[in-house]
Protein backbone atom coordinates (compact mmCIF):
# COMPACT_ATOMS: atom_id res chain seq x y z
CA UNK A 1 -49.89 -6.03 160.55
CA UNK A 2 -47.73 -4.27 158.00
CA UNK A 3 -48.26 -4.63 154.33
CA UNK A 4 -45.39 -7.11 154.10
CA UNK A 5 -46.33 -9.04 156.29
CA UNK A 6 -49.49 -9.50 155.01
CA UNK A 7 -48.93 -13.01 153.46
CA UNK A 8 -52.13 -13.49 151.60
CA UNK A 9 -55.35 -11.82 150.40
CA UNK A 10 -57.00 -12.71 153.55
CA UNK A 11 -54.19 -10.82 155.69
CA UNK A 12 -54.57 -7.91 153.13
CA UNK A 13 -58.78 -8.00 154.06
CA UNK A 14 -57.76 -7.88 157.66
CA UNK A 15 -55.86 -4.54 157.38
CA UNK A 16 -58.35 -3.39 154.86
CA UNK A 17 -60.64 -3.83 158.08
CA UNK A 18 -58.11 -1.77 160.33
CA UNK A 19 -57.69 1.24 157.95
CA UNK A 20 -61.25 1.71 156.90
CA UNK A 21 -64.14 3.10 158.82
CA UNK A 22 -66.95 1.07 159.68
CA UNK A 23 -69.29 1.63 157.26
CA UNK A 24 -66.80 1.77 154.12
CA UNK A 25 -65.50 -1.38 155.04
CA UNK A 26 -69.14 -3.38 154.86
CA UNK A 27 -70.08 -1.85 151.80
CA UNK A 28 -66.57 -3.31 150.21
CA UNK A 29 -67.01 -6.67 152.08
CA UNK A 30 -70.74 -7.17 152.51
CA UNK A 31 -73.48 -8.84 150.20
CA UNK A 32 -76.95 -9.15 150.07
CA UNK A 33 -79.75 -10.72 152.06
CA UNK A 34 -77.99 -13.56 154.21
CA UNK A 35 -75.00 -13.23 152.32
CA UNK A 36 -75.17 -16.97 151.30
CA UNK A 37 -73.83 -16.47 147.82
CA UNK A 38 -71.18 -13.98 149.18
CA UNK A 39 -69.60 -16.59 151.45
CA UNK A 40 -70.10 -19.51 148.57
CA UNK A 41 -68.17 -17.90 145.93
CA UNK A 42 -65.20 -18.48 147.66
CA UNK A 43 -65.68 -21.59 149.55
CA UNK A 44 -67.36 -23.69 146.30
CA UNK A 45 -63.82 -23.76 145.55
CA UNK A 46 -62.73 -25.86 148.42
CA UNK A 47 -65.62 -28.77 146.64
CA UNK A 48 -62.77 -29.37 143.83
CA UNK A 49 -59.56 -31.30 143.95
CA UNK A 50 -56.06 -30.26 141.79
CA UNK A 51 -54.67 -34.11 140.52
CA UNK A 52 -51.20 -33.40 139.95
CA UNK A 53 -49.05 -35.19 137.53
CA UNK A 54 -45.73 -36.09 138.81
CA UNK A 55 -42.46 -35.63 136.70
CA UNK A 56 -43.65 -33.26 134.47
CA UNK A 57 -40.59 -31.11 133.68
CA UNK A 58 -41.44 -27.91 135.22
CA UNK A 59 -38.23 -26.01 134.86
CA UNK A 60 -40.33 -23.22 133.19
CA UNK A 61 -43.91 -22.04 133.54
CA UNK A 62 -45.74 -20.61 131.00
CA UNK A 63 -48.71 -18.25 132.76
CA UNK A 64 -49.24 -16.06 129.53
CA UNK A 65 -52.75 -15.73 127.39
CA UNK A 66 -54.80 -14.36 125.62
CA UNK A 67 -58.08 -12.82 126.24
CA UNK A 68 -60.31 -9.98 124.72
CA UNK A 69 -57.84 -10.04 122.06
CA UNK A 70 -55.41 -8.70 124.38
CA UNK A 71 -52.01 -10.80 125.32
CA UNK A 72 -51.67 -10.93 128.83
CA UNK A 73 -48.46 -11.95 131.08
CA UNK A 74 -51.41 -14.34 133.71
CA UNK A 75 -54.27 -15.47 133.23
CA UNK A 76 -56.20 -12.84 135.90
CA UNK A 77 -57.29 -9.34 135.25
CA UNK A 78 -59.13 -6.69 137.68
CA UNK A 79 -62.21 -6.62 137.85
CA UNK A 80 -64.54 -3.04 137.25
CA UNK A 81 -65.76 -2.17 140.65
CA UNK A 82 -67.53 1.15 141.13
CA UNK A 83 -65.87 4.36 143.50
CA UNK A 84 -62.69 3.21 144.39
CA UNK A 85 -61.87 6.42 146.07
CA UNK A 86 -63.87 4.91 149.59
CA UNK A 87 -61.08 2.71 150.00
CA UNK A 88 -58.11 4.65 149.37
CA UNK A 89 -57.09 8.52 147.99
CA UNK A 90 -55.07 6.74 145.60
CA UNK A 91 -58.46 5.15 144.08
CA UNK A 92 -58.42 4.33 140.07
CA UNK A 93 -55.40 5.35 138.79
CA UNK A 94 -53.48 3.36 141.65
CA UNK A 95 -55.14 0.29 140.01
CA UNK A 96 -54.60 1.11 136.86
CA UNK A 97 -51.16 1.43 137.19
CA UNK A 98 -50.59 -1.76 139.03
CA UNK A 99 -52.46 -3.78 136.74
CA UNK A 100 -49.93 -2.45 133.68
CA UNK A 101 -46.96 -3.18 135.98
CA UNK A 102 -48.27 -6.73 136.40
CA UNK A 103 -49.20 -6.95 132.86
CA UNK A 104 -52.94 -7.55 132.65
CA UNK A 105 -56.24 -5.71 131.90
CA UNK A 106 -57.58 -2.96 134.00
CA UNK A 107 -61.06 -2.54 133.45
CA UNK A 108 -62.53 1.22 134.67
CA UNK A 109 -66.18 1.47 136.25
CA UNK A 110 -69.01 3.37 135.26
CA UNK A 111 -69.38 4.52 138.80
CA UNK A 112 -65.56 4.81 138.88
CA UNK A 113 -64.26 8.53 140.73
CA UNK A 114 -61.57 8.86 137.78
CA UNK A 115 -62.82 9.50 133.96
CA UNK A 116 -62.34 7.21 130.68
CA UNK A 117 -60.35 10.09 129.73
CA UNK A 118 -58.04 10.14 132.51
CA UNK A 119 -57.36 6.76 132.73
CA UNK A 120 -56.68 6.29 129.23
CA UNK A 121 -53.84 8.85 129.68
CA UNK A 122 -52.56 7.47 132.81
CA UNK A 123 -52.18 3.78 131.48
CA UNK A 124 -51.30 2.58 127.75
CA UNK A 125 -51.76 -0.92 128.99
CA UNK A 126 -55.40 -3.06 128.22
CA UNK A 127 -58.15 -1.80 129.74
CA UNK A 128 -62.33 -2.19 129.63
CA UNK A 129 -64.71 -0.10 130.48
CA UNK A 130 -67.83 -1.58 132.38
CA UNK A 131 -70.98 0.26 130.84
CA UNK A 132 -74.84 0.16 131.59
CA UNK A 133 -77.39 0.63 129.19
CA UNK A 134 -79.37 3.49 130.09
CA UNK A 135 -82.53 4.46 129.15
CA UNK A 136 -81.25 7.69 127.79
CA UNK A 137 -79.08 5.61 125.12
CA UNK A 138 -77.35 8.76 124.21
CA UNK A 139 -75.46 9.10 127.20
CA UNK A 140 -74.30 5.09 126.73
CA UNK A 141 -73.45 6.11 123.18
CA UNK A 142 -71.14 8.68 124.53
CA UNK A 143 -69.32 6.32 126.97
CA UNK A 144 -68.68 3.96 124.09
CA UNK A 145 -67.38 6.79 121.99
CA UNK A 146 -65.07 8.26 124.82
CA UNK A 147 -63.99 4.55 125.60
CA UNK A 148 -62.71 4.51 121.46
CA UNK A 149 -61.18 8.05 121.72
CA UNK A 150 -59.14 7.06 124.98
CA UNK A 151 -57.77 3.49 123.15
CA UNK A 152 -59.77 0.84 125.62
CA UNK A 153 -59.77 -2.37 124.40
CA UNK A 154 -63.08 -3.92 125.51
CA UNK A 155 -66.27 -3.25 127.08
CA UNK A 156 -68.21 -5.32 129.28
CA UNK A 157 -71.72 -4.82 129.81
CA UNK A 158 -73.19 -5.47 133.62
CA UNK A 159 -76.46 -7.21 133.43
CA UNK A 160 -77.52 -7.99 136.59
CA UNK A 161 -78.19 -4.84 138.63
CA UNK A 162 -81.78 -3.76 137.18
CA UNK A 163 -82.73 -4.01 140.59
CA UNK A 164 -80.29 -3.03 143.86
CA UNK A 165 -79.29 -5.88 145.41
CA UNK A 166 -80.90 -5.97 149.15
CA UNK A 167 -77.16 -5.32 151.28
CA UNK A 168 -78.38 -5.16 155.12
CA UNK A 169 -75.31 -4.78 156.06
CA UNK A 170 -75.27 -1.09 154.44
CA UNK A 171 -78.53 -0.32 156.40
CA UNK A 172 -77.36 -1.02 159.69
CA UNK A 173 -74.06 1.00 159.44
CA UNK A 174 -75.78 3.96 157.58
CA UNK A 175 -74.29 3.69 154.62
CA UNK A 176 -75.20 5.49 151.82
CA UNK A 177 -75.63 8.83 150.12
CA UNK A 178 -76.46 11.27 151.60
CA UNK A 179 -75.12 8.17 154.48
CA UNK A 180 -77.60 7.96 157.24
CA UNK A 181 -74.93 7.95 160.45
CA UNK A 182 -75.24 6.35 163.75
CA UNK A 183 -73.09 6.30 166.98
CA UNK A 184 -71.24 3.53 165.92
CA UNK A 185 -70.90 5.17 162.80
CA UNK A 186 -69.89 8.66 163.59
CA UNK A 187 -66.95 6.86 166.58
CA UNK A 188 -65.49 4.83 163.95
CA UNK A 189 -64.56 7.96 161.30
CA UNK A 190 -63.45 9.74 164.25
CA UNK A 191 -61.21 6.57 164.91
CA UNK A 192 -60.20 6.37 161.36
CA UNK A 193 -58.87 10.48 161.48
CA UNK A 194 -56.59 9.40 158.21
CA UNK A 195 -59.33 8.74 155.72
CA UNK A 196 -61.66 11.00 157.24
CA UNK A 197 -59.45 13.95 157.06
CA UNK A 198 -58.80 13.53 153.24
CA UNK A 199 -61.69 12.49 152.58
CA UNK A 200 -62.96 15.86 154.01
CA UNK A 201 -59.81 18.09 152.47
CA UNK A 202 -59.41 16.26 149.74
CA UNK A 203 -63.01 14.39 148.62
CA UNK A 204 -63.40 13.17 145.14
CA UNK A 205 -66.18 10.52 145.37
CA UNK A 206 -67.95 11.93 142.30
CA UNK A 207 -69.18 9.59 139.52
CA UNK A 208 -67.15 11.23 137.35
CA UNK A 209 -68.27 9.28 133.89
CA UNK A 210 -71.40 10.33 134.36
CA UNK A 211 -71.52 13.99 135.44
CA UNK A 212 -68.72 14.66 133.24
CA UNK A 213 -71.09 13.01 129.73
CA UNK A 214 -72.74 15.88 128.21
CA UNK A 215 -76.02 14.07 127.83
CA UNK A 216 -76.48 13.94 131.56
CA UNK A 217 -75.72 17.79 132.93
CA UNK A 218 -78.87 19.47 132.51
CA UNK A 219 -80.75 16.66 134.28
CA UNK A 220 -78.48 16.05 137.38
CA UNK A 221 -79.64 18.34 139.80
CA UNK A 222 -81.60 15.70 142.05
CA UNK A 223 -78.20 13.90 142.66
CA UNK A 224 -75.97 11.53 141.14
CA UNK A 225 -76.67 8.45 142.16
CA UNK A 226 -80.80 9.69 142.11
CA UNK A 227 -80.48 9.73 138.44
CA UNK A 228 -78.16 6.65 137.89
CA UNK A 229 -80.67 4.45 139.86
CA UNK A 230 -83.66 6.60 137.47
CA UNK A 231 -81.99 5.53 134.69
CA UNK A 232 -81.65 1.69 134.96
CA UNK A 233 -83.92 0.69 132.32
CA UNK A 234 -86.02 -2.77 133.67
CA UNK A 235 -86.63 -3.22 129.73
CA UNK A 236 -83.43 -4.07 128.63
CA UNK A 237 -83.61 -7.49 126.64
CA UNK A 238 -80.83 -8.79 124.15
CA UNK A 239 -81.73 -6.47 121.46
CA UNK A 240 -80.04 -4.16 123.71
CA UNK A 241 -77.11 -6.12 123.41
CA UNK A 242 -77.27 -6.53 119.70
CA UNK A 243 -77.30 -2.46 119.69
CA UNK A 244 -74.25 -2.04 121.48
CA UNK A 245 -72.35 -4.59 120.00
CA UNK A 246 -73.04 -2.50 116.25
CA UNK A 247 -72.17 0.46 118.27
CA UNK A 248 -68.82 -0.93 119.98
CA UNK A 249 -67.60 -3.21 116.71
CA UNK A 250 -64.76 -5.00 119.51
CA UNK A 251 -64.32 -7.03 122.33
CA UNK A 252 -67.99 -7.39 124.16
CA UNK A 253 -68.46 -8.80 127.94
CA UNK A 254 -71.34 -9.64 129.06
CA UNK A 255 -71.13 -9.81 133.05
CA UNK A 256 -73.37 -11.34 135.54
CA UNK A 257 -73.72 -14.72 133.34
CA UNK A 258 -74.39 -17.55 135.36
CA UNK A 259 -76.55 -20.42 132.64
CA UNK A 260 -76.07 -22.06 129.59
CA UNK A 261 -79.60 -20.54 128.14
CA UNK A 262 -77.84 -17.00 128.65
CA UNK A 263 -74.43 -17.57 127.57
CA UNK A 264 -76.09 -18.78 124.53
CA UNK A 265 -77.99 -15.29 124.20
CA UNK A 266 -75.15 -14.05 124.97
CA UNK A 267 -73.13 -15.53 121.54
CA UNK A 268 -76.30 -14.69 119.55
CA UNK A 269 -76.42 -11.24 120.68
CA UNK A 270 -72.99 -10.48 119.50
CA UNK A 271 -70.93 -11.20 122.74
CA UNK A 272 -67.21 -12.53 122.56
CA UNK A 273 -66.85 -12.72 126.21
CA UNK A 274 -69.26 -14.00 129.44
CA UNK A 275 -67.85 -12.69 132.85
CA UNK A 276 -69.63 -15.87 135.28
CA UNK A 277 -70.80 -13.67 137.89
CA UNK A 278 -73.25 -13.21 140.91
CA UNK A 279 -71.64 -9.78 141.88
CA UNK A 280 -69.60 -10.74 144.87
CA UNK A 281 -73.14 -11.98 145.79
CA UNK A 282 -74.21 -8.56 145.96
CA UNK A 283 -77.51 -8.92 143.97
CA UNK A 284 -79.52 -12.25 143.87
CA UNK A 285 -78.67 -14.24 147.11
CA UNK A 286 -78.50 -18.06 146.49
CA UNK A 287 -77.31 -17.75 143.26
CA UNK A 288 -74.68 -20.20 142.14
CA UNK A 289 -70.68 -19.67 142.70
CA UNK A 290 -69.32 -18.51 139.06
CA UNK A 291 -67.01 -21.45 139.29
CA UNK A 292 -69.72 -24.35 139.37
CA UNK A 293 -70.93 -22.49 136.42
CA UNK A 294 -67.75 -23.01 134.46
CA UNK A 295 -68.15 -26.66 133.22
CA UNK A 296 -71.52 -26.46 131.84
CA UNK A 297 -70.94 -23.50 130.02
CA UNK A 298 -67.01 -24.78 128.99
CA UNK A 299 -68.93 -27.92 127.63
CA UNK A 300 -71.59 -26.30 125.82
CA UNK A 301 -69.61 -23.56 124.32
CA UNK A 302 -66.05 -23.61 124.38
CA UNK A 303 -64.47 -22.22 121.51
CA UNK A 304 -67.34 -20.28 120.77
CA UNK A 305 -66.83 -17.48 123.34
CA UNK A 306 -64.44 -16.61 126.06
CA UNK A 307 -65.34 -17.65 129.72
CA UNK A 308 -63.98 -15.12 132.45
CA UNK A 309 -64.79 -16.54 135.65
CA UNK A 310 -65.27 -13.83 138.50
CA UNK A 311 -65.81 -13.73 142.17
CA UNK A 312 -64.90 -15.47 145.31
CA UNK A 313 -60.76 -15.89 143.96
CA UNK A 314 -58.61 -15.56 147.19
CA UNK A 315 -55.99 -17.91 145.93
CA UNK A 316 -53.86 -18.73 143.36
CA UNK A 317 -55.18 -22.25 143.42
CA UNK A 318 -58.93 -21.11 143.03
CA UNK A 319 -57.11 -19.38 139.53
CA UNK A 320 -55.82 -23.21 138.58
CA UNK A 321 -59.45 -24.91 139.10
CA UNK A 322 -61.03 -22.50 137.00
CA UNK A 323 -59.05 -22.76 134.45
CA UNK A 324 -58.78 -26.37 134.65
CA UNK A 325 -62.91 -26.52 134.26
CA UNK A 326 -62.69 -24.07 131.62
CA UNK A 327 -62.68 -20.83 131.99
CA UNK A 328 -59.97 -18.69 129.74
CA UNK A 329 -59.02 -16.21 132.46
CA UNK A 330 -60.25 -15.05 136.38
CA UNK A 331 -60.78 -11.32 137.15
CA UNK A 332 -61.20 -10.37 140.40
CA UNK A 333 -62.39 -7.12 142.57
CA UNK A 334 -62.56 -7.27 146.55
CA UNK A 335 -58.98 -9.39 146.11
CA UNK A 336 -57.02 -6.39 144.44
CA UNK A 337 -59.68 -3.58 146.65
CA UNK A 338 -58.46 -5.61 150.13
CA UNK A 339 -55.23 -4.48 148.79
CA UNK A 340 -55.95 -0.99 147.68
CA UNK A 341 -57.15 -0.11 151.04
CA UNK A 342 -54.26 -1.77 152.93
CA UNK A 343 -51.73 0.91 150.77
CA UNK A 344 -52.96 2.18 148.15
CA UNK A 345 -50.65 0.80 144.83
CA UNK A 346 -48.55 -0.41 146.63
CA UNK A 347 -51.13 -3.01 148.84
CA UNK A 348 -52.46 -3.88 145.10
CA UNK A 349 -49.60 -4.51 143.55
CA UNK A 350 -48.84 -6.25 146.43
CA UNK A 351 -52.06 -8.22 146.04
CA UNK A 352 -51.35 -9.07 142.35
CA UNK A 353 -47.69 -10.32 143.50
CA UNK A 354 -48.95 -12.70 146.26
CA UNK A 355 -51.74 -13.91 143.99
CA UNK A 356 -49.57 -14.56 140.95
CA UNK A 357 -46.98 -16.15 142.77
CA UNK A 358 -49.52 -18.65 144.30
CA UNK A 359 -50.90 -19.62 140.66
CA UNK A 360 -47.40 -20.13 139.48
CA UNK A 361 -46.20 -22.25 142.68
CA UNK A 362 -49.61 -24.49 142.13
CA UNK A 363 -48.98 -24.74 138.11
CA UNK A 364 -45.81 -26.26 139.61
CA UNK A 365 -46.88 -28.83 142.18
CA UNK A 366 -49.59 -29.48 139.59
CA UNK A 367 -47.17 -30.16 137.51
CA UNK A 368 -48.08 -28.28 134.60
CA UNK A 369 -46.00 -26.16 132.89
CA UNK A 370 -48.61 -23.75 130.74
CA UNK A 371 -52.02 -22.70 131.55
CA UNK A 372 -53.10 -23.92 127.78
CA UNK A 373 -52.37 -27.31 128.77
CA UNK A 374 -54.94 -27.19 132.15
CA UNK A 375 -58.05 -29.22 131.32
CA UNK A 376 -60.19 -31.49 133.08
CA UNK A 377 -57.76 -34.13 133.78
CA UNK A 378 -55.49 -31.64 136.14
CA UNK A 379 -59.54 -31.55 138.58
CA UNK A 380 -62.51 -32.92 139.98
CA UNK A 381 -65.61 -32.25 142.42
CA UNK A 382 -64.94 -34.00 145.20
């Protein structure tokens, strides 16, 4: 189907599915183990009920917030998801740009294939930067200190990845680097000629954060990704987190949040923000859905600290309920990369349009008329 007539992000993953080879295409959609968390994340949703109130006066919706002390036009923002140059030649910078046009946060990977530096100049809109704490905590340092020079507005700190995550799906297509190809394989980039003819001509896949920090070049010979993966420290505890928050001094994430016991760390360790997240059930299979972690966490500390709740959104209804059980915003990462791969900026921004135009038609059959009114009188578990 063509991009407009893709009518949802669903239609967008099915054309995703058409332009992408094989492999690229499960390591965007896949998750780990039996992929139990993957599928939850969206389909907990489908356990809560919208109660609309009737003659409301709707004549006007207010969708604008506020969140990582940036003011937003809607109340989702993108999600950092690492080397978006698989899924389209367009990669970062296409996001970045639609994310300004729609006027919400773009938040830049450290495994991104475009630098802090770059995307700072491309966009003047708010953006985070996703960072790890290495064990070399010089070369985190210097991503927190590029992120400052290049005006980003937050920085969100991925938790949950100590370990890889255990994604079968990536072992029996090959993936990887160097990728291990197959028949299957090795027909389907011949059938995709597009992306595998600039992705020969043009490439680009480097992590370019961390080849291009100078802590990092004299040690980089085994590989990138060798000395990412040697530099996950299994030792990080929240005095980490109190570090970085000294060394940031703004807006701090932390993502991959899923109990009240760690969003309470979280506050104590200097966080302003928890991102609810299993990572697209990438990592620990049969973890919870980020939204039934909402409530608990909205009741314990709301007010205290900003709830983002991320993973699973497909709809602009999924946006209402998790406001409606707490959460102060949704960011989201295969639903705007379903769209980058369909066409590039314009199948994101095309993404963003569908999406934001669903949470404005259900504010409206809801029948409420701004997102700071949604509480949990507008839902319920069924």
């Amino acid at each position: 189907m063509s991009l407009k007539k893709c009518n949802n992000v669903t239609d967008l993953r099915k054309r995703a599915k058409k332009k992408l080879p094989w492999p690229i295409f499960n390591y965007l959609d896949g998750g780990s183990d039996d992929e139990i968390s993957l599928r939850r994340n969206t389909s907990a949703f489908n356990e809560y009920e919208l109660l609309p109130t009737q003659l409301s006066d709707i004549s006007n919706i207010d969708l604008a917030t506020t969140v990582l002390g940036q003011k937003i036009t809607w109340p989702v923002f993108l999600a950092p998801t690492g080397a978006s140059r698989l899924f389209h030649h367009e990669k970062e910078p296409a996001v970045a740009r639609a994310a300004k046009k729609f006027g919400t946060i773009y938040s830049l990977s450290t495994l991104g294939t475009t630098t802090i530096e770059d995307i700072g100049k491309i966009s003047d809109g708010p953006k985070m930067y996703q960072i790890y704490v290495f064990k070399d905590r010089g070369i985190t340092k210097d991503f927190v200190d590029r992120c400052k020079a290049s005006n980003f507005d937050a920085i969100c700190l991925t938790v949950d990845t100590l370990v890889a995550g255990n994604r079968e799906r990536d072992l029996v297509t090959g993936f990887g680097v160097p990728p291990k190809l197959n028949m299957r394989s090795l027909l389907s980039y011949f059938w995709h000629l597009p992306w595998s003819v600039r992705a020969i001509v043009d490439g680009g896949f480097d992590m370019v954060n961390v080849t291009s920090s100078p802590g990092v070049s004299a040690d980089i010979e085994q590989g990138v990704m060798e000395y990412i993966n040697s530099q996950f420290d299994r030792s990080l505890n929240w005095r980490d987190v109190e570090w970085l928050a000294e060394q940031w001094d703004g807006p701090l994430v932390i993502k991959g949040i899923q109990t009240v016991g760690d969003a309470r760390k979280a506050i104590d360790s200097g966080a302003t923000a928890v991102m609810l997240s299993n990572h697209g059930g990438r990592q620990l299979d049969s973890s919870p859905a980020p939204v039934d972690c909402i409530a608990p966490i909205a009741d314990a500390f709301g007010g205290q600290l900003e709830i983002i709740c991320d993973g699973g959104i497909r709809r602009g209804n999924h946006v209402v309920k998790a406001l409606a059980l707490g959460a102060n915003a949704c960011s989201i990462g295969r639903g705007y990369l379903f769209g980058l791969a369909a066409g590039g900026q314009a199948g994101v921004e095309h993404a963003l349009g569908l999406l934001r135009a669903e949470v404005e038609r259900t504010m409206a059959l809801t029948g409420c008329n701004s997102i700071k009114k949604l509480n949990e009188e507008y839902v319920r578990k069924r």
